[in-house]
C-alpha atoms as a PDB file:
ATOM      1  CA  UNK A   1       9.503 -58.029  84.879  1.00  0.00           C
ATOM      2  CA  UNK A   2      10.346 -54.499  83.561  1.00  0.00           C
ATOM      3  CA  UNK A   3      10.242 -51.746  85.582  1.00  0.00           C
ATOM      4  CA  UNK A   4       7.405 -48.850  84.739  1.00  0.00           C
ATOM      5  CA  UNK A   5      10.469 -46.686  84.046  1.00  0.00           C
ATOM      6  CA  UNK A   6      11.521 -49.075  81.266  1.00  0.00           C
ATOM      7  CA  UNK A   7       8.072 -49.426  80.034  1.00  0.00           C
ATOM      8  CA  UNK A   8       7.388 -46.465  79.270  1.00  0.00           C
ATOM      9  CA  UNK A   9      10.876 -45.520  77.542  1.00  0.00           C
ATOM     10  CA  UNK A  10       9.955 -48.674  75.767  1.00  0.00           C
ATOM     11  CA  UNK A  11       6.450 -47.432  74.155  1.00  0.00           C
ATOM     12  CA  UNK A  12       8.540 -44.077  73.663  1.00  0.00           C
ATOM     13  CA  UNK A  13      10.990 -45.388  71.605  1.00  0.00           C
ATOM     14  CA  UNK A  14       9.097 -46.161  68.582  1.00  0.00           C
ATOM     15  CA  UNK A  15      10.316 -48.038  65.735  1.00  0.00           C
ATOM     16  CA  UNK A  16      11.567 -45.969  62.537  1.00  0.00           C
ATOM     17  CA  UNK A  17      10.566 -46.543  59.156  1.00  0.00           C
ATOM     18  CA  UNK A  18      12.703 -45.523  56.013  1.00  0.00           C
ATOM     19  CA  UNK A  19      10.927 -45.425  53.026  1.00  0.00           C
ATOM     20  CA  UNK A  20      12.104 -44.502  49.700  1.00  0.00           C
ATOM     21  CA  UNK A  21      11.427 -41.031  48.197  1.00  0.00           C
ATOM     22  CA  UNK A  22      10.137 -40.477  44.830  1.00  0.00           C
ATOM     23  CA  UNK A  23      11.114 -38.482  42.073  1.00  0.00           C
ATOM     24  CA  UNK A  24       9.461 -35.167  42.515  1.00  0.00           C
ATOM     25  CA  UNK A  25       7.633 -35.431  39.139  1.00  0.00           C
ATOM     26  CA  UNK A  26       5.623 -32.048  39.713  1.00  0.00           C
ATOM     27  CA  UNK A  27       8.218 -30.040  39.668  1.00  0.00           C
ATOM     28  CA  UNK A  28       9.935 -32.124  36.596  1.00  0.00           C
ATOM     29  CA  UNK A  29       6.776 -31.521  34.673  1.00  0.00           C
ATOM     30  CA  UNK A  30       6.553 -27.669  35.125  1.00  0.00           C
ATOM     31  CA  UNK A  31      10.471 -27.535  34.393  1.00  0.00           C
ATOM     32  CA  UNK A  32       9.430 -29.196  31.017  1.00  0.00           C
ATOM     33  CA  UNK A  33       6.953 -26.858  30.340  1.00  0.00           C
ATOM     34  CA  UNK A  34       8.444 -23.536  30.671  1.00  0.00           C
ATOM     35  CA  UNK A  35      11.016 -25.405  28.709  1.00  0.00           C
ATOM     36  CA  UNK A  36       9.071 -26.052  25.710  1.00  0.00           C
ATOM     37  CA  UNK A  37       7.584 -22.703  26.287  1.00  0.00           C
ATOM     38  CA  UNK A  38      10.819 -20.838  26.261  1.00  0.00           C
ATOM     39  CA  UNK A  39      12.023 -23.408  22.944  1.00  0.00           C
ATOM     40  CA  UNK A  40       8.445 -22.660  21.249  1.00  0.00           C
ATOM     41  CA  UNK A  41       9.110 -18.550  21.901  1.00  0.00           C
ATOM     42  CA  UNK A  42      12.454 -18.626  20.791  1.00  0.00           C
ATOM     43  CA  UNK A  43      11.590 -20.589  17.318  1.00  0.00           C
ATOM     44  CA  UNK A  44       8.619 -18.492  16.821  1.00  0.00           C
ATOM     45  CA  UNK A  45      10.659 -15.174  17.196  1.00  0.00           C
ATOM     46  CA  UNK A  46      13.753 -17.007  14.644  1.00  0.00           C
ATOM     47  CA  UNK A  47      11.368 -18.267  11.769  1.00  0.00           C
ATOM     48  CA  UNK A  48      10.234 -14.371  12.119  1.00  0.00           C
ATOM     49  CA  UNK A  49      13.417 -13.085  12.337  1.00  0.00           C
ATOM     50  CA  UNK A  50      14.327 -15.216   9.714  1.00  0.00           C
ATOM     51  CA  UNK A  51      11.268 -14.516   7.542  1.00  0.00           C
ATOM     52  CA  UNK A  52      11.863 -10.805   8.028  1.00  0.00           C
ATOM     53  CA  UNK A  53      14.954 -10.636   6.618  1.00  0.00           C
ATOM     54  CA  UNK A  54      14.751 -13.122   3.658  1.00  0.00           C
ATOM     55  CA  UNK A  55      11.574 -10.556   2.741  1.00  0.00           C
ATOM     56  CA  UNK A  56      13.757  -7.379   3.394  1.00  0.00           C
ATOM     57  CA  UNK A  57      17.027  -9.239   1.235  1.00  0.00           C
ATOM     58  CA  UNK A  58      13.873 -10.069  -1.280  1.00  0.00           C
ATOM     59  CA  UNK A  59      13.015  -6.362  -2.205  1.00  0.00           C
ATOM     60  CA  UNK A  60      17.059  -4.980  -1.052  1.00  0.00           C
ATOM     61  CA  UNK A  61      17.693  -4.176  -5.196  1.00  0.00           C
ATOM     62  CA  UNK A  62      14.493  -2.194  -5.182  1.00  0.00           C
ATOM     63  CA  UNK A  63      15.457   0.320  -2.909  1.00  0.00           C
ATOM     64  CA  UNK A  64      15.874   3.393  -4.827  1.00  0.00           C
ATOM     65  CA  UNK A  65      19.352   5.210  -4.451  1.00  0.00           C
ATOM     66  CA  UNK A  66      21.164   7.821  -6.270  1.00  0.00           C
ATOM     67  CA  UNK A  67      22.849   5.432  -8.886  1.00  0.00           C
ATOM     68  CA  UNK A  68      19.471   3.589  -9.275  1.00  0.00           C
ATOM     69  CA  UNK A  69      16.577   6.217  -9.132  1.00  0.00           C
ATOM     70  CA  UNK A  70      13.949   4.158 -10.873  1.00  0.00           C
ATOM     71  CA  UNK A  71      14.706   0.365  -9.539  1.00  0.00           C
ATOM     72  CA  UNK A  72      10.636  -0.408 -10.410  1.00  0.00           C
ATOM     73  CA  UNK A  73      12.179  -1.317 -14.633  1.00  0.00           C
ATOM     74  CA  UNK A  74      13.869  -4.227 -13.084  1.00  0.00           C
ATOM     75  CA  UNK A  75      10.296  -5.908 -12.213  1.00  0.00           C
ATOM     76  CA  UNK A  76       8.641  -8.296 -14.341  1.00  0.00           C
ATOM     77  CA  UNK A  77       5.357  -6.610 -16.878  1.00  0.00           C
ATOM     78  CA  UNK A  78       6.299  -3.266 -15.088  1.00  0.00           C
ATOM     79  CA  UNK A  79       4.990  -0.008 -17.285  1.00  0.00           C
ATOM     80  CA  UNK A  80       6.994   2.883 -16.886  1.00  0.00           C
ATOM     81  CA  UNK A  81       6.369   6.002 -18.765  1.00  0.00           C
ATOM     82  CA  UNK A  82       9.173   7.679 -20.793  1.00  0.00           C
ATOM     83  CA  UNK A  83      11.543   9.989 -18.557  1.00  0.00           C
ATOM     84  CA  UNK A  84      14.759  12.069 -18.676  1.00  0.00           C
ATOM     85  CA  UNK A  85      17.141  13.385 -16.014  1.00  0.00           C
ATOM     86  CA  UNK A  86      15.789  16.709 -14.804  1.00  0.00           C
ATOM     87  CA  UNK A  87      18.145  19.424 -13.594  1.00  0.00           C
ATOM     88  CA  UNK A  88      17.958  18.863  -9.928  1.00  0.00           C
ATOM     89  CA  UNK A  89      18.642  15.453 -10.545  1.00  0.00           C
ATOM     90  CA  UNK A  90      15.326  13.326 -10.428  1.00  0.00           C
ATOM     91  CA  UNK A  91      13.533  11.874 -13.223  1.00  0.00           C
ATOM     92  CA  UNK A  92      10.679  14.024 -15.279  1.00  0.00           C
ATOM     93  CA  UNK A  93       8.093  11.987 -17.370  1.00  0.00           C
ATOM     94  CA  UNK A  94       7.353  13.690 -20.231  1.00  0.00           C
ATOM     95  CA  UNK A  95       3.680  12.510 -20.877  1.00  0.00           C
ATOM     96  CA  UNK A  96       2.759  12.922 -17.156  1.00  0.00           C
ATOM     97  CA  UNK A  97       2.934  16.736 -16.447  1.00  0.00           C
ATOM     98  CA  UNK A  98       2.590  17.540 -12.825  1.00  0.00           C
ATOM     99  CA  UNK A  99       0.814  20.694 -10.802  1.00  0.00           C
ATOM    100  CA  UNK A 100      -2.009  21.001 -12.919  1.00  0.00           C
ATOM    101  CA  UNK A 101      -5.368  21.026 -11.620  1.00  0.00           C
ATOM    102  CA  UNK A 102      -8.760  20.502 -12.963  1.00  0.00           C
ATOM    103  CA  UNK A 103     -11.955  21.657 -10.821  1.00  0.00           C
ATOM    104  CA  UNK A 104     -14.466  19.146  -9.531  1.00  0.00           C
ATOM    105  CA  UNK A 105     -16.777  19.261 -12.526  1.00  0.00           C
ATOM    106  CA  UNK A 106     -13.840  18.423 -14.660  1.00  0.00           C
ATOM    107  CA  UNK A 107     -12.603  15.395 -16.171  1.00  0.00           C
ATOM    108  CA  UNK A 108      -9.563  14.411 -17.428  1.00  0.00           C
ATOM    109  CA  UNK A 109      -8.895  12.072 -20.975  1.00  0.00           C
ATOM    110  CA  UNK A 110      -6.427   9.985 -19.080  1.00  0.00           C
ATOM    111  CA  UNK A 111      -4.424   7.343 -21.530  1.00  0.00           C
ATOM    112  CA  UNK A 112      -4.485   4.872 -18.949  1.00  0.00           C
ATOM    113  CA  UNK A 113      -7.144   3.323 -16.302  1.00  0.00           C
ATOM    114  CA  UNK A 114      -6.302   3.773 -13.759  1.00  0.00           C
ATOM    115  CA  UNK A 115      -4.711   6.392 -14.327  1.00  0.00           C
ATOM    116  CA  UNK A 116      -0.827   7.152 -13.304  1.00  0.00           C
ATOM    117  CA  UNK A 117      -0.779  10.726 -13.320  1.00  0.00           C
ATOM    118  CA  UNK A 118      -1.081  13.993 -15.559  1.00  0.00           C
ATOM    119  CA  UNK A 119      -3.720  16.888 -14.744  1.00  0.00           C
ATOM    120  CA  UNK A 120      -5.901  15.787 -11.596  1.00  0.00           C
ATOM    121  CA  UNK A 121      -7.929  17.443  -8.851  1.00  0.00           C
ATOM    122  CA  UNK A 122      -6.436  19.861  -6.571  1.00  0.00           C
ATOM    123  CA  UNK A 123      -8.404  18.017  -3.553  1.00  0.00           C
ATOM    124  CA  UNK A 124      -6.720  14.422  -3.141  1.00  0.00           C
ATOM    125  CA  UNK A 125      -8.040  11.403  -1.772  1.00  0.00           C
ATOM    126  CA  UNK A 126      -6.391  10.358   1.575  1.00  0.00           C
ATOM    127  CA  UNK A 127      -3.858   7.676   1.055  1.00  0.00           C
ATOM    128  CA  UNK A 128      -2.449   7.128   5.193  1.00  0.00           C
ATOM    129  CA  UNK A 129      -3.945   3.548   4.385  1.00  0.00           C
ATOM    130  CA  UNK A 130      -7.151   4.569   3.757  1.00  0.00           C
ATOM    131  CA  UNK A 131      -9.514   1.709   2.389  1.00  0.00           C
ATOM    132  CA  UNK A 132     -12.221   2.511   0.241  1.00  0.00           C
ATOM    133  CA  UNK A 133     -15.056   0.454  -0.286  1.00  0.00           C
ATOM    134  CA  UNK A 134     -16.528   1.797  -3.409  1.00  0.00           C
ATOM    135  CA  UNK A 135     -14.752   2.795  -6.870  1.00  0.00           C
ATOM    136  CA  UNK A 136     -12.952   6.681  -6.367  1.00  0.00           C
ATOM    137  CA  UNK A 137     -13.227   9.399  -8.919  1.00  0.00           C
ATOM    138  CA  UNK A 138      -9.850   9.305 -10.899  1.00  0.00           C
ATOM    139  CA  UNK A 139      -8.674  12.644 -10.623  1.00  0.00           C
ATOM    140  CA  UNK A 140      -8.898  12.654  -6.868  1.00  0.00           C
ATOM    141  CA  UNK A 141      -6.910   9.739  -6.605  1.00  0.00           C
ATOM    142  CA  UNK A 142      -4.615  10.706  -8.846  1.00  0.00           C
ATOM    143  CA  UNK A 143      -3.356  14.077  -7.264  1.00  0.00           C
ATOM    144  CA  UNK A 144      -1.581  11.587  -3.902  1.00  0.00           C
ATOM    145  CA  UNK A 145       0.429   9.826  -6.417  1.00  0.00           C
ATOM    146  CA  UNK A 146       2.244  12.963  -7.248  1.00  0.00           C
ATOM    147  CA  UNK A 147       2.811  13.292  -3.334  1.00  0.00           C
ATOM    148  CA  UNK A 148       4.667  10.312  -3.801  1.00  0.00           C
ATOM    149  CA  UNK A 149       1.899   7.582  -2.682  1.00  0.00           C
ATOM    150  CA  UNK A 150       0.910   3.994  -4.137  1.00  0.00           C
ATOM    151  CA  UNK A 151      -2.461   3.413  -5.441  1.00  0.00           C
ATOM    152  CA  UNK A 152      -4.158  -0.368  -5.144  1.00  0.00           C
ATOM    153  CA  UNK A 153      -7.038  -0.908  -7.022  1.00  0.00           C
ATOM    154  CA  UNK A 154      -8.926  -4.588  -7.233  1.00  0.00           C
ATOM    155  CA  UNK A 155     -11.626  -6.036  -9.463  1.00  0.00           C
ATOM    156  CA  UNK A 156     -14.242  -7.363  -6.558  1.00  0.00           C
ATOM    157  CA  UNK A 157     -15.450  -9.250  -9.666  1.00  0.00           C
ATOM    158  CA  UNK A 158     -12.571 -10.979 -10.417  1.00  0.00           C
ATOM    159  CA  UNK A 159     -10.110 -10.949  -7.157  1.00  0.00           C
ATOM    160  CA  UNK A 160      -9.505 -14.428  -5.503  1.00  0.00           C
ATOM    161  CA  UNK A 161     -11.546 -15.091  -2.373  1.00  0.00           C
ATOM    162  CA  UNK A 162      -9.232 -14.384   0.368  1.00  0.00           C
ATOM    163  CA  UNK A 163      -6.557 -12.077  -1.466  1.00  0.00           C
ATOM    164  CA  UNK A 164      -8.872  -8.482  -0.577  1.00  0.00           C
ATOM    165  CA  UNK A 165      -8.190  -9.261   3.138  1.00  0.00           C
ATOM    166  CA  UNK A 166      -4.562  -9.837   2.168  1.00  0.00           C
ATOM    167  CA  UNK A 167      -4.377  -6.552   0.374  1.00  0.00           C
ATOM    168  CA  UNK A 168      -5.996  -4.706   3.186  1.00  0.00           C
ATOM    169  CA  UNK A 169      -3.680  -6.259   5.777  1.00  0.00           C
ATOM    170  CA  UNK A 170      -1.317  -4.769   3.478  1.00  0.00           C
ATOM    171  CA  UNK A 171      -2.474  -1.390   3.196  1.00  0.00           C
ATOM    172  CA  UNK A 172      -3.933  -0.773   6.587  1.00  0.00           C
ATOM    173  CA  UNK A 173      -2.019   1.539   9.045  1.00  0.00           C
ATOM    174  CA  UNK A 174       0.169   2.289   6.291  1.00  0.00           C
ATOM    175  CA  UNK A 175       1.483   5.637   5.470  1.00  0.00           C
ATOM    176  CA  UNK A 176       1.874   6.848   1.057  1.00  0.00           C
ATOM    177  CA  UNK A 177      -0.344   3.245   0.499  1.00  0.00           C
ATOM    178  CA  UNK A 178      -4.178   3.649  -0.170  1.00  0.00           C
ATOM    179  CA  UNK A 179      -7.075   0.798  -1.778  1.00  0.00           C
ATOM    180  CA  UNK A 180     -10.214   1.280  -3.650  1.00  0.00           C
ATOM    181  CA  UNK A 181     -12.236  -0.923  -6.276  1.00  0.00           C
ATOM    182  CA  UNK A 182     -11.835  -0.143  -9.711  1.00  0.00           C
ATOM    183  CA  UNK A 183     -13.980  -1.041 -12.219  1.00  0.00           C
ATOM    184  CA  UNK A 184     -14.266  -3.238 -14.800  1.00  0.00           C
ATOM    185  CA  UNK A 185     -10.474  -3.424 -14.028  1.00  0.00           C
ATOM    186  CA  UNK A 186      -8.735  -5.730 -16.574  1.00  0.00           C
ATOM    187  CA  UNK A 187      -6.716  -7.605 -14.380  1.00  0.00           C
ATOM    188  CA  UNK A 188      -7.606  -8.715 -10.422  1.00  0.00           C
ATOM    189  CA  UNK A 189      -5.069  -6.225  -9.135  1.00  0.00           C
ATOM    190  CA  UNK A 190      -3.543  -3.295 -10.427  1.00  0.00           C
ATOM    191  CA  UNK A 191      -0.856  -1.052  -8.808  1.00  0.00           C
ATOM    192  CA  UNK A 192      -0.392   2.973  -9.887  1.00  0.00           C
ATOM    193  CA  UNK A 193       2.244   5.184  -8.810  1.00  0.00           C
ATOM    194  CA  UNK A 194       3.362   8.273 -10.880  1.00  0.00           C
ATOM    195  CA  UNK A 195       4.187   7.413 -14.174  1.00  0.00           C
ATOM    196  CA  UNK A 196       4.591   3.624 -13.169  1.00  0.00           C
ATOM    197  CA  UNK A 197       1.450   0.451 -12.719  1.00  0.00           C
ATOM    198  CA  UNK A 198       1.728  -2.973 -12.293  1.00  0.00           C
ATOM    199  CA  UNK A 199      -1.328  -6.029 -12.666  1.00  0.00           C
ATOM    200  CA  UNK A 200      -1.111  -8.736 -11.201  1.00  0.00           C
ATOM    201  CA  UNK A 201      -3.573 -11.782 -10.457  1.00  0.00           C
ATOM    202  CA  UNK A 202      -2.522 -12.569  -6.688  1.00  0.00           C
ATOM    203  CA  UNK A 203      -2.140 -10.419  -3.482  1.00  0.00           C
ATOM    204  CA  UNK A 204       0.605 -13.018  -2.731  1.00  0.00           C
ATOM    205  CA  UNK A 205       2.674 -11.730  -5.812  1.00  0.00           C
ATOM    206  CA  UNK A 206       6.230 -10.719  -5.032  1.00  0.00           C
ATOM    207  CA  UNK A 207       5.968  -7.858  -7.141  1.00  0.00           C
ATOM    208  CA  UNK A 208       3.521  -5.916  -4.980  1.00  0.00           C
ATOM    209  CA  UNK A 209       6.154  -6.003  -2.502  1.00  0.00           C
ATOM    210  CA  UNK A 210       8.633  -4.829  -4.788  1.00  0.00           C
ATOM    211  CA  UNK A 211       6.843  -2.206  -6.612  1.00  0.00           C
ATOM    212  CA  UNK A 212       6.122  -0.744  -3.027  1.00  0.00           C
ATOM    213  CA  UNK A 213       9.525  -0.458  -2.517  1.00  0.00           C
ATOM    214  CA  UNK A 214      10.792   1.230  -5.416  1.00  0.00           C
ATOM    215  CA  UNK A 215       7.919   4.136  -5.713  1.00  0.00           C
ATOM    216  CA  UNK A 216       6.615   4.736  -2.826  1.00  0.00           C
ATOM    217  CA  UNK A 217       7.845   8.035  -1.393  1.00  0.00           C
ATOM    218  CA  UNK A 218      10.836   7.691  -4.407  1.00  0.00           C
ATOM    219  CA  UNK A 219      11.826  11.571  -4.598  1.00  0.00           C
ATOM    220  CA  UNK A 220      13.647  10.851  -8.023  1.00  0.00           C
ATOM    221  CA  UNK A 221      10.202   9.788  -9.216  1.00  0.00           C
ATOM    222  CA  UNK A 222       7.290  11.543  -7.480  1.00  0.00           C
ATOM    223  CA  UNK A 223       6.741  15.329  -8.031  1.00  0.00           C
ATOM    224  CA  UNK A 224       6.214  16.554  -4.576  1.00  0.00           C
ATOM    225  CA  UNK A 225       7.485  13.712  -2.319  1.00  0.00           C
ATOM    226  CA  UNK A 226       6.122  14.168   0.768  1.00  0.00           C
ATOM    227  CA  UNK A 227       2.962  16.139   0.036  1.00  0.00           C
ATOM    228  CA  UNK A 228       0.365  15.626   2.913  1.00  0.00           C
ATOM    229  CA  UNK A 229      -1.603  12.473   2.547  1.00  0.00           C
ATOM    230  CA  UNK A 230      -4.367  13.619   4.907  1.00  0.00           C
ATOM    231  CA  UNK A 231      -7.094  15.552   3.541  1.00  0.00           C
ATOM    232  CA  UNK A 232      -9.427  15.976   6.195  1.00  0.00           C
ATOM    233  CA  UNK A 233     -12.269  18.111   4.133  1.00  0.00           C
ATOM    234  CA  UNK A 234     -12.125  15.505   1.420  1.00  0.00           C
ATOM    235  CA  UNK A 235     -15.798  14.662  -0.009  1.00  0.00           C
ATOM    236  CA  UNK A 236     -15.307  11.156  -1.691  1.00  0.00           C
ATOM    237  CA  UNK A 237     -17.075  10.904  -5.449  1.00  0.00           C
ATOM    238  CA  UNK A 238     -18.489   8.022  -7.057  1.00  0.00           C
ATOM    239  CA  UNK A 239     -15.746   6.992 -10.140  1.00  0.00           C
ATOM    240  CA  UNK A 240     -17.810   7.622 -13.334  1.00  0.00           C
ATOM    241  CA  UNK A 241     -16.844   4.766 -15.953  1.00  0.00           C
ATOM    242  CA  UNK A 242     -17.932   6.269 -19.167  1.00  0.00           C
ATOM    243  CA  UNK A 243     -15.122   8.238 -21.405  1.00  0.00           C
ATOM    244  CA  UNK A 244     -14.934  11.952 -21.151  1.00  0.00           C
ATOM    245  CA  UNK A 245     -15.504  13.288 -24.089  1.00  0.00           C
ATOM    246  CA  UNK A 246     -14.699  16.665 -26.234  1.00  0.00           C
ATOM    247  CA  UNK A 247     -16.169  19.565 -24.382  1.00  0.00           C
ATOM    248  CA  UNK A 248     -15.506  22.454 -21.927  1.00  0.00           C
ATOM    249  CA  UNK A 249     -15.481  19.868 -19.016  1.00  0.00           C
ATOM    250  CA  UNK A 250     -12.656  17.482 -20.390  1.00  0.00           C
ATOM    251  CA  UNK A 251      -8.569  17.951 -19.795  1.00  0.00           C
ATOM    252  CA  UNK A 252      -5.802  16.960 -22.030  1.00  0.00           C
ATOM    253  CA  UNK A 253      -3.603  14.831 -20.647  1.00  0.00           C
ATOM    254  CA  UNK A 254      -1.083  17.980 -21.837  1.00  0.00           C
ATOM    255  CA  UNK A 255      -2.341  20.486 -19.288  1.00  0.00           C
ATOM    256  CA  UNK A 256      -4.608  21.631 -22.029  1.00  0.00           C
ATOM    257  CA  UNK A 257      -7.843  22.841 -20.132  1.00  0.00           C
ATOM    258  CA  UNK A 258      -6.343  22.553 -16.955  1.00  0.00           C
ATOM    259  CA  UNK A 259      -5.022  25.391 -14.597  1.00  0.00           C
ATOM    260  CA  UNK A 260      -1.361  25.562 -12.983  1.00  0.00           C
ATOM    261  CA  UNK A 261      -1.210  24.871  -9.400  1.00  0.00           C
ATOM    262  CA  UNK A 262      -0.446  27.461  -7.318  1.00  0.00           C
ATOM    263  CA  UNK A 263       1.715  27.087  -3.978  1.00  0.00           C
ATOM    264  CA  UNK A 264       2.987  23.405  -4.692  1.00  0.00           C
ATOM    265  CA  UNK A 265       5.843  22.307  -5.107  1.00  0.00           C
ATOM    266  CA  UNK A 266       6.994  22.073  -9.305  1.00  0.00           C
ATOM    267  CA  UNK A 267       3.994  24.490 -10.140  1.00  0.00           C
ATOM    268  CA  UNK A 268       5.143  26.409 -12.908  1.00  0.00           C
ATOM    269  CA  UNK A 269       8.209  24.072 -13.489  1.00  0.00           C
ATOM    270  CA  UNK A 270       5.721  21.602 -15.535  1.00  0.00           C
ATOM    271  CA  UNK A 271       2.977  23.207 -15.544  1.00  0.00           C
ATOM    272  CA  UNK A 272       3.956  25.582 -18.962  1.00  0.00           C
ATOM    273  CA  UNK A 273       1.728  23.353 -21.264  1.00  0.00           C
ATOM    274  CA  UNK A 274      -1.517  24.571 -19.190  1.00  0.00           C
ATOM    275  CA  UNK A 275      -4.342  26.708 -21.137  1.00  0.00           C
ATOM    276  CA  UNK A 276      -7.549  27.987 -20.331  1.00  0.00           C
ATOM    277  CA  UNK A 277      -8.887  26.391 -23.700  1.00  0.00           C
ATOM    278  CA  UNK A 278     -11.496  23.500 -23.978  1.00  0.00           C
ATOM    279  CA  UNK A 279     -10.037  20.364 -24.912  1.00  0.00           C
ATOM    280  CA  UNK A 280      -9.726  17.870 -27.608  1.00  0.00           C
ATOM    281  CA  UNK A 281     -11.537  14.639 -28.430  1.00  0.00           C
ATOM    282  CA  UNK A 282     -10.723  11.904 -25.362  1.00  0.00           C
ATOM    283  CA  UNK A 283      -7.958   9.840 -25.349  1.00  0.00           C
ATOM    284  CA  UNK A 284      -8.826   5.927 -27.078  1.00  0.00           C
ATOM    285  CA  UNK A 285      -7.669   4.768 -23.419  1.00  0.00           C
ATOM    286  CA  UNK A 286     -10.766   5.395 -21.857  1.00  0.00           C
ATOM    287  CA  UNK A 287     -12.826   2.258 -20.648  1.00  0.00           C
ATOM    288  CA  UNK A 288     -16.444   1.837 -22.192  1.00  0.00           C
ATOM    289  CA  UNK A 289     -18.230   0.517 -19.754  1.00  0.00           C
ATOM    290  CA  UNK A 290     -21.055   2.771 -19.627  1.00  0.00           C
ATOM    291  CA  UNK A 291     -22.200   2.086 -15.485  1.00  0.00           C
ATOM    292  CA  UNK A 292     -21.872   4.921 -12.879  1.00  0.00           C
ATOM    293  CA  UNK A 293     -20.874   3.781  -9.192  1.00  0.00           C
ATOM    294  CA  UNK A 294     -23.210   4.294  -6.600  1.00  0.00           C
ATOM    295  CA  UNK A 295     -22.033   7.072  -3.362  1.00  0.00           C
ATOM    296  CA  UNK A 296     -18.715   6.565  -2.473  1.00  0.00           C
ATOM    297  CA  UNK A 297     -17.275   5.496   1.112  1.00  0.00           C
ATOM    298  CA  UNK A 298     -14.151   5.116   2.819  1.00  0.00           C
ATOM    299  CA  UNK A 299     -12.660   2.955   5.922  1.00  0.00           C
ATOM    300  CA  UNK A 300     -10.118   3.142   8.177  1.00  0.00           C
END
């Protein structure tokens, strides 16, 4: 018979079992995830790398430069008026005469709508991606395209569904870029800078993107590049579709009935063709429509 001692060492002494571990599939499973995470991050930040710089290498020959001041006559359906080389170097468009200003009662016989410049209000529209709901009175808008900004009009009658967001995502936040409607607009999307426009039928055209590059702030093209784009006491006006005609009230795109600028920057230099006279009949280029906009708003 055991002894108590050896009892008890014997109920002490219990039996060991050895089972097998398994694999510690938590801790596999979260190392997949961060993973996948850190694979999904990096592939998201390449494809945007990636699309970044296809976009930039897209609009590269559009940059303006010394040796190519006006790179917008490479695109596609461009119009770009007539210029010559001015003494200081840039480019001076010959029907577009900058620093002339008309008052607020005044309206100007552009030759094209929208307009691209020529005699305009001395108040301008802002254009620090400024979106305007309602169609803009043409010679405030016109006056930040000689500061060197790019005007985007739309036909809300005939724009795709979808593309207005587009071209607000575009414009919005943006510095020299503003949007408005535009009336009985002839194509879904038109683009003005000084002197130069582009329509188009898509916001997804390539060409937005490229006319963008080549005139906005361009100091061969614009007048006064880098005039102030903010115009904090700026009253919006309804656009007014109907054609000026002959009167006291209507500018020449010539100057004539318009005043020279005073204190900006070319005033005097191409302002010479300004007179204090009434002007002639209206230029054929004026739209027909005979509607008025209703009050005129702005978003930003």
């Amino acid at each position: 018979m055991a002894s108590g001692k050896n009892a008890k060492k014997s109920r002490a002494a219990a039996p060991v079992v050895s089972r097998r571990q398994g694999l510690p599939w938590l801790t596999i499973g979260a190392v997949v995830v961060v993973l996948l995470l850190v694979g999904g991050i990096f592939t998201v930040v390449y494809s945007k790398n990636r699309s970044n710089n296809e976009a930039a290498a897209a609009v590269a020959p559009f940059v303006p430069s010394a040796t190519n001041k006006d790179p917008s006559t490479k695109i596609t359906g461009i119009y770009a008026g007539k210029s010559t080389v001015a003494a200081n170097g840039s480019l001076s468009f010959t029907e577009y005469k900058s620093a002339l200003h008309v008052t607020s009662t005044q309206r100007v016989a552009y030759d094209r709508y929208p307009p691209v410049g020529g005699p305009h209000d001395a108040e301008w529209a802002d254009c620090n991606g400024d979106i305007y709901t309602t169609p803009m009175r043409n010679e405030n808008m016109v006056h930040p395209l000689e500061h060197g900004a790019v005007w985007i009009t739309y036909n809300p009658k005939t724009i795709a569904a979808g593309d207005l967001d587009k071209l607000k995502a575009m414009v919005s936040g943006q510095t020299y870029l503003f949007l408005s409607p535009y009336t009985d607009l002839s194509s879904p999307i038109s683009l003005q800078a000084w002197a130069h426009q582009l329509k188009v039928d898509s916001a997804g055209d390539q060409r937005i993107q490229e006319f963008i590059t080549a005139l906005r702030q361009n100091s061969y093209i614009a007048p006064e590049p880098g005039g102030n784009c903010s115009q904090p006491g700026f009253t919006p006006t309804a656009l007014i579709t109907t054609p000026p005609t002959a009167g006291t009230d209507t500018v020449q795109m010539n100057g004539t009935g318009a005043a020279a600028a005073s204190g900006e920057a070319g005033a005097g230099a191409t302002a010479s063709g300004a007179v204090a006279s009434s002007g002639a009949p209206a230029s054929s280029g004026a739209v027909t429509t005979t509607s008025t906009s209703t009050a005129a708003t702005t978003s930003k």
